[in-house]
Protein backbone atom coordinates (compact mmCIF):
# COMPACT_ATOMS: atom_id res chain seq x y z
CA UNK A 1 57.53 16.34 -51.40
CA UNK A 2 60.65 14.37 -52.01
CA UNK A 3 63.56 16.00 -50.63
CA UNK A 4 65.83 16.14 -54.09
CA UNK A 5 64.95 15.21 -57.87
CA UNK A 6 66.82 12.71 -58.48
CA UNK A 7 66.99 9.52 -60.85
CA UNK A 8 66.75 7.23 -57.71
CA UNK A 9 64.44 9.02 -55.18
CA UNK A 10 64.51 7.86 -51.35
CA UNK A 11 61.69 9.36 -49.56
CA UNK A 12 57.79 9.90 -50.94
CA UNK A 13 55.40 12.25 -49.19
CA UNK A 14 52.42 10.89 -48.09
CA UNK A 15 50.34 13.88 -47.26
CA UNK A 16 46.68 13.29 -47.38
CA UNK A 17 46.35 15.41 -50.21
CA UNK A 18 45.73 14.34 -53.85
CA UNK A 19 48.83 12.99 -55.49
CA UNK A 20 50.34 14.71 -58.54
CA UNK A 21 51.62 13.84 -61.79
CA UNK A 22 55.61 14.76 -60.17
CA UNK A 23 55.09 13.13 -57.25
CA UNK A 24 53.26 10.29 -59.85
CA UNK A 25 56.50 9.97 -61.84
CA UNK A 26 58.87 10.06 -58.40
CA UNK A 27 56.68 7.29 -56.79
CA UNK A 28 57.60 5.50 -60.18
CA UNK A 29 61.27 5.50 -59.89
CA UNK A 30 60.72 4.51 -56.32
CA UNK A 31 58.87 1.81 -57.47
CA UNK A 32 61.63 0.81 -59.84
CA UNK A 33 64.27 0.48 -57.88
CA UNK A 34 62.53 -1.08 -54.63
CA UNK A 35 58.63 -2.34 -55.15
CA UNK A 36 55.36 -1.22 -53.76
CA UNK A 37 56.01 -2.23 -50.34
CA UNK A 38 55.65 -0.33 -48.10
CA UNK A 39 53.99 2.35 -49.84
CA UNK A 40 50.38 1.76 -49.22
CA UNK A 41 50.09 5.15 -47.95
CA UNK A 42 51.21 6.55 -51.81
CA UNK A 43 49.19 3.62 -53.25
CA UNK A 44 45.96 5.07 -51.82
CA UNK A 45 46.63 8.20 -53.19
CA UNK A 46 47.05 6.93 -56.59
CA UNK A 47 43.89 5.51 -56.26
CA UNK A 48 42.36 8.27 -54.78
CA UNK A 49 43.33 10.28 -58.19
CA UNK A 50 42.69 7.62 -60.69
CA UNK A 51 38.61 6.84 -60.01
CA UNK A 52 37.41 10.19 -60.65
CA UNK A 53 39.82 9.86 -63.76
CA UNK A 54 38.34 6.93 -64.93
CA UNK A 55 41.03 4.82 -65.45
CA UNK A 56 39.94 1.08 -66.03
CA UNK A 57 38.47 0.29 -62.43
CA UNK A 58 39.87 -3.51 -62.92
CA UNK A 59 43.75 -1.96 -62.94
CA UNK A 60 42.64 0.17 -60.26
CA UNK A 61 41.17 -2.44 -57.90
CA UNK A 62 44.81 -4.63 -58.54
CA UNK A 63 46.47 -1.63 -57.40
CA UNK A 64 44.57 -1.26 -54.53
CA UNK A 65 44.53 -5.12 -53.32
CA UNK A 66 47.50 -5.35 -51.10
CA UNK A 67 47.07 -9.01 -51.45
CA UNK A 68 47.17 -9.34 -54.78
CA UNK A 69 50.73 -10.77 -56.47
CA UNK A 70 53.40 -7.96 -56.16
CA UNK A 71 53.97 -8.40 -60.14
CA UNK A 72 50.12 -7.94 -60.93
CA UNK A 73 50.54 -4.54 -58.54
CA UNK A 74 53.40 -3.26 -60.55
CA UNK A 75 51.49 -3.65 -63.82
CA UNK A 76 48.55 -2.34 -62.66
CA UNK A 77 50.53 0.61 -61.20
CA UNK A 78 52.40 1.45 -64.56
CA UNK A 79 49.09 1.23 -66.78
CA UNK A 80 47.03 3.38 -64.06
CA UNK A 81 49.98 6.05 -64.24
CA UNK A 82 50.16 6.26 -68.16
CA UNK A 83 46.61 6.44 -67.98
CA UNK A 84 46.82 9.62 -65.61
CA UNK A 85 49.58 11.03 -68.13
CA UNK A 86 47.38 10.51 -71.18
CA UNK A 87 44.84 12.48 -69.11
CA UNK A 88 46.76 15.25 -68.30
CA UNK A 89 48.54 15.14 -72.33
CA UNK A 90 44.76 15.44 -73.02
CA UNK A 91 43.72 18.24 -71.24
């Protein structure tokens, strides 16, 4: 878990456990304010959640592809998160 909620968080757990919609919407703001880099770890988790989902497995695979374009990852990031969201606004 992060260590505080706050608009601009600083650390993301990477425990190998499935990631959740909070830590989903942390890992955004993190995202935000510095890139994926150096968060393959929090990537894989993402991914990890979003096949069994069935989000669209092409914005999945970008997200996954560390060597795809750093803009194409973001993108792919912020449509496989709304798509989680929708799930859970579903359920």
């Amino acid at each position: 878990m992060l260590t505080t909620l706050t608009a601009t968080p600083t650390h993301i757990d990477v425990s190998p456990t499935v990631i959740d919609d909070t830590e989903i919407d942390r890992f955004a703001w993190e995202v935000e304010r510095a890139g994926l880099g150096g968060h393959e770890a929090v990537i894989d988790r993402v991914v990890e959640r979003a096949r069994p989902a069935g989000v669209n497995p092409v914005l999945v695979d970008v997200l996954a592809d560390p060597a795809a374009p750093e803009c194409a990852r973001v993108r792919a990031f912020g449509r496989v998160a709304m798509s989680l969201g929708s799930h859970r606004l579903a359920a």
